[in-house]
PDB file of N, CA and C in Angstrom:
ATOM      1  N   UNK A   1      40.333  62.399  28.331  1.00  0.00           N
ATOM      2  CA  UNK A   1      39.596  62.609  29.556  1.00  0.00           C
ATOM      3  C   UNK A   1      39.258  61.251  30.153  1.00  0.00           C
ATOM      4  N   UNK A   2      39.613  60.971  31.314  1.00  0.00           N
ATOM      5  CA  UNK A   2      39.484  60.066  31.728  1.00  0.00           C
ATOM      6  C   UNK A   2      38.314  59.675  32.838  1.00  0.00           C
ATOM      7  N   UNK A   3      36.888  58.783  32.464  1.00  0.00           N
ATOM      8  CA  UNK A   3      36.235  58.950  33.587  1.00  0.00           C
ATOM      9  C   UNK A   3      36.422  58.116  35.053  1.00  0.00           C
ATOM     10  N   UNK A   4      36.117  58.617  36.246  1.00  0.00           N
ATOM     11  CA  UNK A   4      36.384  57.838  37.022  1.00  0.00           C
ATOM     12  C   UNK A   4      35.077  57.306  37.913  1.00  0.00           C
ATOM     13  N   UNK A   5      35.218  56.472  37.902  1.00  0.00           N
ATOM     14  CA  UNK A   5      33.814  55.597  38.878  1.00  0.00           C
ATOM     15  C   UNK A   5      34.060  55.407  40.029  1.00  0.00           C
ATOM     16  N   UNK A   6      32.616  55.553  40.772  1.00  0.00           N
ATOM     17  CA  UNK A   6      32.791  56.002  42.678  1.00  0.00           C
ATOM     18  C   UNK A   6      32.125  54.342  42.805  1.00  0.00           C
ATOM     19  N   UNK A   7      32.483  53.925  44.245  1.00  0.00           N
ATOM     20  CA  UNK A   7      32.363  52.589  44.287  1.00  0.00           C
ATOM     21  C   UNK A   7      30.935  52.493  44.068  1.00  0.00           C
ATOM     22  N   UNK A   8      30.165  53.445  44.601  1.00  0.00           N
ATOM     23  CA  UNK A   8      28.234  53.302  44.549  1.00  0.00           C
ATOM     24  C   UNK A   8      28.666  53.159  42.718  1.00  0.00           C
ATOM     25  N   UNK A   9      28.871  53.735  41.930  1.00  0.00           N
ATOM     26  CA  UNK A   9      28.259  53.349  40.508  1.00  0.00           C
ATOM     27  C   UNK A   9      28.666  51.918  40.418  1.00  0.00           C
ATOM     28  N   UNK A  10      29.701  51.589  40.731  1.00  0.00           N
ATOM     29  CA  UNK A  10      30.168  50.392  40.364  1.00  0.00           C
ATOM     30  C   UNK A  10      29.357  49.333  41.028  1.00  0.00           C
ATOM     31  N   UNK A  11      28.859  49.460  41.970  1.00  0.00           N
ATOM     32  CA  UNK A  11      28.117  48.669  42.765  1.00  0.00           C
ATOM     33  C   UNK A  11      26.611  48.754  42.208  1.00  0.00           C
ATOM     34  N   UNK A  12      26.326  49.716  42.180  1.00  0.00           N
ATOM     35  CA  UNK A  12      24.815  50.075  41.397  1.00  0.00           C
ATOM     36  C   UNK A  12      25.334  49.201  40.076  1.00  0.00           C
ATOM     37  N   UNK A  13      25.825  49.439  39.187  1.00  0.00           N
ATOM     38  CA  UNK A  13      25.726  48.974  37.599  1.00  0.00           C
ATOM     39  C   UNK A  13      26.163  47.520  37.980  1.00  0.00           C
ATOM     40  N   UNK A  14      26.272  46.557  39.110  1.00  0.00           N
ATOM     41  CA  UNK A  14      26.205  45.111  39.355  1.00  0.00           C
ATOM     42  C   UNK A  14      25.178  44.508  39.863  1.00  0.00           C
ATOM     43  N   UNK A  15      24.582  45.492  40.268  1.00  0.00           N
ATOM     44  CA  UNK A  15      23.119  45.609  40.547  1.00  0.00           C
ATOM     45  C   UNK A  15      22.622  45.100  39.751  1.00  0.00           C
ATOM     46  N   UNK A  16      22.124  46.608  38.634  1.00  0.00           N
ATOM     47  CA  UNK A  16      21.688  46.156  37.504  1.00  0.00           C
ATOM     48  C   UNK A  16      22.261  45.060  36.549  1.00  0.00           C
ATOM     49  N   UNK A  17      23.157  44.970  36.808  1.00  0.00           N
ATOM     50  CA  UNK A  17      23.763  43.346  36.129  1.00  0.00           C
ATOM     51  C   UNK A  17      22.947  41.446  36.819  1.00  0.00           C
ATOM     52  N   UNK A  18      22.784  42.101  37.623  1.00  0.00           N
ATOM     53  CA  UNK A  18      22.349  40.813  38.428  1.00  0.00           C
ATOM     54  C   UNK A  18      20.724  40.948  38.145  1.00  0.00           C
ATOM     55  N   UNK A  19      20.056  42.094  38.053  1.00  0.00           N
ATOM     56  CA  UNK A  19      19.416  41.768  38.106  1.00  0.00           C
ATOM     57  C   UNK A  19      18.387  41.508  37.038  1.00  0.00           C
ATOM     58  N   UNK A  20      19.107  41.495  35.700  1.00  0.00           N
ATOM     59  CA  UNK A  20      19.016  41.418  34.251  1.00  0.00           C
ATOM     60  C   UNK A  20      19.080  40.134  34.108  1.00  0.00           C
ATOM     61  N   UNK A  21      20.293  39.441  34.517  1.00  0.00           N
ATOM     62  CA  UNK A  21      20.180  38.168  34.222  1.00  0.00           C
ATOM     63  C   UNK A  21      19.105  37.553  35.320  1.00  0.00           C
ATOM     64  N   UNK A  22      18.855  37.841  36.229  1.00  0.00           N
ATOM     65  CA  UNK A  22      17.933  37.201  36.862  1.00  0.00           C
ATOM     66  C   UNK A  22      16.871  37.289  36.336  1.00  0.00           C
ATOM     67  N   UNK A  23      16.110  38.346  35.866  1.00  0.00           N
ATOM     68  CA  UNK A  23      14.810  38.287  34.931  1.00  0.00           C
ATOM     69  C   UNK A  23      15.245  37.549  33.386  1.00  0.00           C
ATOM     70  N   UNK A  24      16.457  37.141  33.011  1.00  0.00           N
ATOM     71  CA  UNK A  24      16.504  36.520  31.853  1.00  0.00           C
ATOM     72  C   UNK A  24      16.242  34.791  32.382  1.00  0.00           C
ATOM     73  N   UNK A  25      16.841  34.592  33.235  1.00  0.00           N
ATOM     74  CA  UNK A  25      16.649  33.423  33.866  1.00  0.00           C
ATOM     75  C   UNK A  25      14.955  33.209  33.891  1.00  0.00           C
ATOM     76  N   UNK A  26      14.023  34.409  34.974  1.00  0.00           N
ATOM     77  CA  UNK A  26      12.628  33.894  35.327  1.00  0.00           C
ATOM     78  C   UNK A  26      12.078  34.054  33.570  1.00  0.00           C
ATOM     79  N   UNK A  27      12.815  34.965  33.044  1.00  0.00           N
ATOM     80  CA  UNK A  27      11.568  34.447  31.498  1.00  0.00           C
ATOM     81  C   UNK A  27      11.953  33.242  31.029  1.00  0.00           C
ATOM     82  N   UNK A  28      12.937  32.818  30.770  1.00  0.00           N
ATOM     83  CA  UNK A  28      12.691  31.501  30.815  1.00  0.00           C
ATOM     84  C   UNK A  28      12.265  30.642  31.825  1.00  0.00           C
ATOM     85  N   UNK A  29      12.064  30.395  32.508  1.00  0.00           N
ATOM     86  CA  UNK A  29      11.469  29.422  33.613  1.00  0.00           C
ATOM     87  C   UNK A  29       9.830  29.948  33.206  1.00  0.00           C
ATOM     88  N   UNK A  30       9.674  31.164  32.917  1.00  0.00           N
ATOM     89  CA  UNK A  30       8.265  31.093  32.279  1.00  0.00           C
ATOM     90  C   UNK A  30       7.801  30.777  31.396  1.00  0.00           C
ATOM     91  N   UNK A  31       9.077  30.812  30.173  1.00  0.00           N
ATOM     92  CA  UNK A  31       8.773  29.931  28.712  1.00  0.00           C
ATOM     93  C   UNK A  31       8.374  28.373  29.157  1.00  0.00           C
ATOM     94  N   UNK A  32       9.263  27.774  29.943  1.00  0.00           N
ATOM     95  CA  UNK A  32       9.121  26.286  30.142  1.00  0.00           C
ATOM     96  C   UNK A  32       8.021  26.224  31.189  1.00  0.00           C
ATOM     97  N   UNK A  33       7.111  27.182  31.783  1.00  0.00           N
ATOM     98  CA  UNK A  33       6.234  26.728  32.591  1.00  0.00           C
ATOM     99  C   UNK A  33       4.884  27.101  31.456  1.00  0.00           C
ATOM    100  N   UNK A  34       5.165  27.816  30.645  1.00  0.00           N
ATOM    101  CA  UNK A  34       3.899  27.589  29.204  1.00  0.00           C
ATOM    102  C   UNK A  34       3.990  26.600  28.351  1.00  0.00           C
ATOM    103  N   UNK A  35       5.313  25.917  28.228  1.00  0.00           N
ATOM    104  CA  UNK A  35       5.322  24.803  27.696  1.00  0.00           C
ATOM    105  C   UNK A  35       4.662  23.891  28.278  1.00  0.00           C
ATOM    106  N   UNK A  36       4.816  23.513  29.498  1.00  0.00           N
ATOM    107  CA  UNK A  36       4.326  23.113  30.396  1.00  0.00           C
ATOM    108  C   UNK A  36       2.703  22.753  30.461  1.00  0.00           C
ATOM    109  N   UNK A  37       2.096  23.779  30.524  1.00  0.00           N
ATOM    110  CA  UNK A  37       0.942  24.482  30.606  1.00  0.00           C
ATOM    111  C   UNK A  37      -0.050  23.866  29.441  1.00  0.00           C
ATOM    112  N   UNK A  38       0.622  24.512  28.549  1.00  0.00           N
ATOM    113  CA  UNK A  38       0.120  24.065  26.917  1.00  0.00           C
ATOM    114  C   UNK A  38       0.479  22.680  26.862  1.00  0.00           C
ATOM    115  N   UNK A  39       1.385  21.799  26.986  1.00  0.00           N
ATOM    116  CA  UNK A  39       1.263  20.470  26.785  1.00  0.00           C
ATOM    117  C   UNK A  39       0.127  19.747  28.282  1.00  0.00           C
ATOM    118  N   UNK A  40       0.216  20.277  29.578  1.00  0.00           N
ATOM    119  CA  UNK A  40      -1.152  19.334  30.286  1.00  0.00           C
ATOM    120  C   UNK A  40      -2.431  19.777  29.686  1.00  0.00           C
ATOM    121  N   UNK A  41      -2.556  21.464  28.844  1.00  0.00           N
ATOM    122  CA  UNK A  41      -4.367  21.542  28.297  1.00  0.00           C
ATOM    123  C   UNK A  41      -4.114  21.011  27.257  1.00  0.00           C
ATOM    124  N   UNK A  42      -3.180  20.337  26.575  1.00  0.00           N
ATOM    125  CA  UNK A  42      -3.134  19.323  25.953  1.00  0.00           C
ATOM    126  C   UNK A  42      -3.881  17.941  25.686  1.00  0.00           C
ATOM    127  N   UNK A  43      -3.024  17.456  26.590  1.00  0.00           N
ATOM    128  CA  UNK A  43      -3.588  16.159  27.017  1.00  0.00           C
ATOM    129  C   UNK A  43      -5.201  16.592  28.026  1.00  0.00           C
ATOM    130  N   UNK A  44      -5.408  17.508  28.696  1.00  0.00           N
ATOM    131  CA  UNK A  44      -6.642  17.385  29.186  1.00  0.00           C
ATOM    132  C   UNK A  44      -7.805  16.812  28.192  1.00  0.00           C
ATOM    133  N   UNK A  45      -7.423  17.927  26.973  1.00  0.00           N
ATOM    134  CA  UNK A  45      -8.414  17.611  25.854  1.00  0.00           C
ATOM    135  C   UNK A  45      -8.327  16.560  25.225  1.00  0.00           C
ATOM    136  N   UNK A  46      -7.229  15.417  24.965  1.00  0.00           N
ATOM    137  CA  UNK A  46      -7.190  14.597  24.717  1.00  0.00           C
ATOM    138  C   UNK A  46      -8.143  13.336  25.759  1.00  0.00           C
ATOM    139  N   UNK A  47      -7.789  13.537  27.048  1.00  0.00           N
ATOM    140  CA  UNK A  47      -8.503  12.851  28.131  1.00  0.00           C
ATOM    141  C   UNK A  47     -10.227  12.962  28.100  1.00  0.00           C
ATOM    142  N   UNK A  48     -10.555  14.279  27.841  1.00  0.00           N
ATOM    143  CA  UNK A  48     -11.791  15.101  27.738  1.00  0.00           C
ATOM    144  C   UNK A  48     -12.881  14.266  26.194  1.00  0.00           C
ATOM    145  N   UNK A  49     -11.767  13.754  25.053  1.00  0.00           N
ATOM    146  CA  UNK A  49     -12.393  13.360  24.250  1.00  0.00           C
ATOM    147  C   UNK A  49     -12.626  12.054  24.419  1.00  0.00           C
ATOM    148  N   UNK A  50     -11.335  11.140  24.942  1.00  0.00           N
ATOM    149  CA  UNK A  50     -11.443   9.778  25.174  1.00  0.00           C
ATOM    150  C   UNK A  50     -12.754   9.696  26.660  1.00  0.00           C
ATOM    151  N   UNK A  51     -12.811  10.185  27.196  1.00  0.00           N
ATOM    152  CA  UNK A  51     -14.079  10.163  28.019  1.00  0.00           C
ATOM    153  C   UNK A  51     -15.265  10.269  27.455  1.00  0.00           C
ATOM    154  N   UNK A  52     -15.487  11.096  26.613  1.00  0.00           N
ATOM    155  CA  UNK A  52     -16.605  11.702  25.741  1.00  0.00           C
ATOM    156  C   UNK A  52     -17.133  10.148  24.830  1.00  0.00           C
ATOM    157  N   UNK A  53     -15.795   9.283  24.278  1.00  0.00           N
ATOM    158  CA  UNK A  53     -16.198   8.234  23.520  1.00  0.00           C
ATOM    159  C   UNK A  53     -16.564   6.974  24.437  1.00  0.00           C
ATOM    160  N   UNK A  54     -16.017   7.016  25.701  1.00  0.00           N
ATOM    161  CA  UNK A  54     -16.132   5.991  26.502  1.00  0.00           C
ATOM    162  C   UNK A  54     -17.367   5.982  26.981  1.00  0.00           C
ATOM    163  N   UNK A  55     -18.091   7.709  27.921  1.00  0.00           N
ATOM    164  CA  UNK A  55     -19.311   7.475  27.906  1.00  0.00           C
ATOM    165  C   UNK A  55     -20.143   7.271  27.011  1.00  0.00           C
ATOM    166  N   UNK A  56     -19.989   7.835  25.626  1.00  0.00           N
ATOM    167  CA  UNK A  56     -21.155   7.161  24.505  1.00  0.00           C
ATOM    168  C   UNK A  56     -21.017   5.708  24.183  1.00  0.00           C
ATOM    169  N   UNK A  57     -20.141   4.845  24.445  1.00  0.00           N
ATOM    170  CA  UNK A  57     -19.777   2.999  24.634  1.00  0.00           C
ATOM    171  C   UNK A  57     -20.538   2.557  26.034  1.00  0.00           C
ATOM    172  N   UNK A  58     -20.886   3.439  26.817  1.00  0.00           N
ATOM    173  CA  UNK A  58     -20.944   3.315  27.904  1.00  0.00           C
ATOM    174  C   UNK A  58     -23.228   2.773  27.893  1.00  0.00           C
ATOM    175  N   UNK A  59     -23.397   4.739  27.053  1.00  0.00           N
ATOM    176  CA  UNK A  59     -24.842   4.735  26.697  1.00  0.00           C
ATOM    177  C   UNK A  59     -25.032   3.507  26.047  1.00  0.00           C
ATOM    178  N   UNK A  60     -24.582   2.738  24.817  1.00  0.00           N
ATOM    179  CA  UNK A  60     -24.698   2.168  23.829  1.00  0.00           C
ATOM    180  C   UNK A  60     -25.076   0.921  24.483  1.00  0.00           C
ATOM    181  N   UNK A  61     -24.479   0.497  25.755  1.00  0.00           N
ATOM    182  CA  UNK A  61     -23.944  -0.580  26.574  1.00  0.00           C
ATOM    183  C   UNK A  61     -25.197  -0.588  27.523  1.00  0.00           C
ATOM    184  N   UNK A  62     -25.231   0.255  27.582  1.00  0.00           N
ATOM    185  CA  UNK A  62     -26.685   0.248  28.505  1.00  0.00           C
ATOM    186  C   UNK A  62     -28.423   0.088  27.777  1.00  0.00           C
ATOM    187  N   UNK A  63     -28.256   1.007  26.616  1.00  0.00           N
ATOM    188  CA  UNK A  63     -29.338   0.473  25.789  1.00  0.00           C
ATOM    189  C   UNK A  63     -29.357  -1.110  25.251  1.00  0.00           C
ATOM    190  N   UNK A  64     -28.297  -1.603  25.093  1.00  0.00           N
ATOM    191  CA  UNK A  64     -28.177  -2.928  24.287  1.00  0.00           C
ATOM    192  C   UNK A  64     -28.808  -3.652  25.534  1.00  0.00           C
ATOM    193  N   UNK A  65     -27.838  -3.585  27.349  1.00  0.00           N
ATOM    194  CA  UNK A  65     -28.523  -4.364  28.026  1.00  0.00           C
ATOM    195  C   UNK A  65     -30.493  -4.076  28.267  1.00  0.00           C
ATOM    196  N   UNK A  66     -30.988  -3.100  28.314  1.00  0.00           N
ATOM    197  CA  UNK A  66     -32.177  -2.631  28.183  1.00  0.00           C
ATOM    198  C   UNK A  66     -32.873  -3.731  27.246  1.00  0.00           C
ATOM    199  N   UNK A  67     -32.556  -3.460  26.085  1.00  0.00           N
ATOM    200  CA  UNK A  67     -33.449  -4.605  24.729  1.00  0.00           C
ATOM    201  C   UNK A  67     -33.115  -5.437  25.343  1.00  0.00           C
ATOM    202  N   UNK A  68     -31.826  -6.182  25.684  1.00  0.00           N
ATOM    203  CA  UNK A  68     -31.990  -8.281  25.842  1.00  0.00           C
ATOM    204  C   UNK A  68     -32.860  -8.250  27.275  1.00  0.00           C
ATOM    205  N   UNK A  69     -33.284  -7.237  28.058  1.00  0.00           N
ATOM    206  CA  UNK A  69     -33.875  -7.090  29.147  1.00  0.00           C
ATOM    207  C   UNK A  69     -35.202  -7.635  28.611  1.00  0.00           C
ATOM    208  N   UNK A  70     -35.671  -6.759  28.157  1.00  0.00           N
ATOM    209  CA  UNK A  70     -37.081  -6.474  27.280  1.00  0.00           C
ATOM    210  C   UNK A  70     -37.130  -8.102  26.529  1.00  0.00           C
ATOM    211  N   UNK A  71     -35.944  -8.638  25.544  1.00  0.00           N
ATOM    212  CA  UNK A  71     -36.005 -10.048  24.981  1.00  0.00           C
ATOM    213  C   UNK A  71     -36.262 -10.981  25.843  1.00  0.00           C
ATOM    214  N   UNK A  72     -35.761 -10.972  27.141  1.00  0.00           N
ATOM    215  CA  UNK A  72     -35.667 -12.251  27.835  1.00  0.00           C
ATOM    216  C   UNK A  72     -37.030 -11.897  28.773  1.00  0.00           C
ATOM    217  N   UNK A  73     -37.954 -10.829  28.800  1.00  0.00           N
ATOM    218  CA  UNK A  73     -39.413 -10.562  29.834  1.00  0.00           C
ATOM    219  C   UNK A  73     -39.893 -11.421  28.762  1.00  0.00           C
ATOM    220  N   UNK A  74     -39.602 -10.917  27.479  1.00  0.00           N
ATOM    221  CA  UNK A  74     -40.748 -11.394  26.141  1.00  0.00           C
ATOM    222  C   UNK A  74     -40.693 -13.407  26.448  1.00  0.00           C
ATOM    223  N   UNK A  75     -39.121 -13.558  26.252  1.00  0.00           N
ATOM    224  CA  UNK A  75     -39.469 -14.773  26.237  1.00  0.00           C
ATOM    225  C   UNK A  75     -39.953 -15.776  27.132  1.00  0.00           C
ATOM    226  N   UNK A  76     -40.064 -14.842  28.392  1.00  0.00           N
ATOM    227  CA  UNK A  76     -40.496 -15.637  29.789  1.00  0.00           C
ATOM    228  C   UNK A  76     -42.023 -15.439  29.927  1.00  0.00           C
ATOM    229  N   UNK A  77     -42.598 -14.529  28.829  1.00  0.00           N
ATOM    230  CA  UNK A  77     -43.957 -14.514  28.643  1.00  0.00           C
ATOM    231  C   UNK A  77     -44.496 -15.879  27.734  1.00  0.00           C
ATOM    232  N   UNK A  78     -43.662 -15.899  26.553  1.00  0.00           N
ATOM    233  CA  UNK A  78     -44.014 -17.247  25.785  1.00  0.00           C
ATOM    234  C   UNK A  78     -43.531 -18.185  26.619  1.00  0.00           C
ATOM    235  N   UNK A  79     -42.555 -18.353  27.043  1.00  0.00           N
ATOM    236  CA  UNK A  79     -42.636 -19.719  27.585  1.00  0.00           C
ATOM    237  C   UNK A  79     -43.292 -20.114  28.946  1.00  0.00           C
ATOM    238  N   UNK A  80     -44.190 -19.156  29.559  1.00  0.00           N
ATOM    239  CA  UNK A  80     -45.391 -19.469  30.236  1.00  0.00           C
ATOM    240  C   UNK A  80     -46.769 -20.002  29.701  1.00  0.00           C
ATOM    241  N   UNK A  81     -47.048 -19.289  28.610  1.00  0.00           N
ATOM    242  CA  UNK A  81     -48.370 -19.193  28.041  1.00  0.00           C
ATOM    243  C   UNK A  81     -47.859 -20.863  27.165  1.00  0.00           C
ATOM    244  N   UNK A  82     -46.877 -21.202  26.905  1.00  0.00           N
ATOM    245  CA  UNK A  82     -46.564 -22.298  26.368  1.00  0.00           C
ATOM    246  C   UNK A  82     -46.383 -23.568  27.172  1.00  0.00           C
ATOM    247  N   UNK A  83     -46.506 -23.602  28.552  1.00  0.00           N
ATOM    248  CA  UNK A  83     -46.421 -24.327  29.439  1.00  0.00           C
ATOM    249  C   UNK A  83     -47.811 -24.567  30.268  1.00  0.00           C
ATOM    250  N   UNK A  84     -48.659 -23.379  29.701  1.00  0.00           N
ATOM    251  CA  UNK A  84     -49.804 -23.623  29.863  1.00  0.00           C
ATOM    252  C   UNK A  84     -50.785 -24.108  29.292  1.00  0.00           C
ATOM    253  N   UNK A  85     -50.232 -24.173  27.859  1.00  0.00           N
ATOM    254  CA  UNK A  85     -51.308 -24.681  26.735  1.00  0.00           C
ATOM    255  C   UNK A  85     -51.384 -25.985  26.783  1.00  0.00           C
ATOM    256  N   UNK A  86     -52.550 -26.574  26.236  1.00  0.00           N
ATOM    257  CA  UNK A  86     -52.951 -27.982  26.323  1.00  0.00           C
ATOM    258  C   UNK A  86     -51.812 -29.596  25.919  1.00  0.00           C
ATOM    259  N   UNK A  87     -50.764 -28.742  24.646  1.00  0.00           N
ATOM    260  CA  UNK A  87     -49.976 -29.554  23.736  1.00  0.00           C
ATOM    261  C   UNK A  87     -48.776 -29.545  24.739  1.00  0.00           C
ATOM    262  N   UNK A  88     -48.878 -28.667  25.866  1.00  0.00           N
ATOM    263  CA  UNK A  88     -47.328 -28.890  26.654  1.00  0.00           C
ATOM    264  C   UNK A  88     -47.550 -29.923  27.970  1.00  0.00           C
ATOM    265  N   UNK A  89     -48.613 -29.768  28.358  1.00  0.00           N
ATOM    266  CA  UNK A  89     -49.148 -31.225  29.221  1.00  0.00           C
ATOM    267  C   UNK A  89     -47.992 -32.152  29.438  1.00  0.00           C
ATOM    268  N   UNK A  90     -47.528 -32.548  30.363  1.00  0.00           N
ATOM    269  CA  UNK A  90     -47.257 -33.544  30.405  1.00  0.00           C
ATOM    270  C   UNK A  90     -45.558 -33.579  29.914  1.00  0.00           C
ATOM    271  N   UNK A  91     -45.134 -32.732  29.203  1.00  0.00           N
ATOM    272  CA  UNK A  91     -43.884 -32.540  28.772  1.00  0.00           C
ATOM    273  C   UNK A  91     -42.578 -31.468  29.939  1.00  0.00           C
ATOM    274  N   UNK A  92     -41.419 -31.898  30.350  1.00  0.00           N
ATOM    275  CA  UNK A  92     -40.544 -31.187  30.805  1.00  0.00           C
ATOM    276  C   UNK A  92     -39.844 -30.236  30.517  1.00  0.00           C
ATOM    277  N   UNK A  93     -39.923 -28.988  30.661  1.00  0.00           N
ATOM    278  CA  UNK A  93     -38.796 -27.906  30.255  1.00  0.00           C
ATOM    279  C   UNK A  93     -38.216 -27.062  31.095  1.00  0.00           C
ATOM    280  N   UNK A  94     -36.576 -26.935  30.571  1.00  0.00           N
ATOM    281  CA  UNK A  94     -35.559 -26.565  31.431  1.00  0.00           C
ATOM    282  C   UNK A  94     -35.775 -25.620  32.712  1.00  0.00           C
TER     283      UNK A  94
END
């Protein structure tokens, strides 16, 4: 028995041929756009941590200038009260 095909099937089943590989094609283009995806929240978090250490270098940097702040009021207090005392009379400083 021999079957015979009308041009619509033949045309329909190229249809569906085309349009099989075309969704084989977009799943991949979706595999490589999760690759994608997953390697930039990648690196975000990588970026996300190196920020995280930079601002705590950052705090650290700011407290340190704070104290020599505080060192150098202190020492501009002694070396007033030392320019005022009786034994500095008469002597030059920087």
């Amino acid at each position: 028995m021999e079957v015979k095909f009308r041009k619509q099937d033949k045309d329909c089943t190229q249809v569906l041929k085309n349009h099989f590989e075309q969704n084989e094609y977009n799943g991949e283009r979706l595999d490589r756009h999760r690759e994608d995806i997953n390697a930039a929240n990648k690196a975000i978090k990588r970026l996300e941590r190196h920020m995280n250490r930079l601002e705590a270098k950052v705090q650290t940097q700011e407290e340190t200038i704070e104290a020599l702040e505080g060192v150098i009021e202190n020492q501009q207090v002694v070396m007033a009260r030392f320019r005022s005392c009786e034994c500095a009379k008469g002597r030059t400083f920087g």
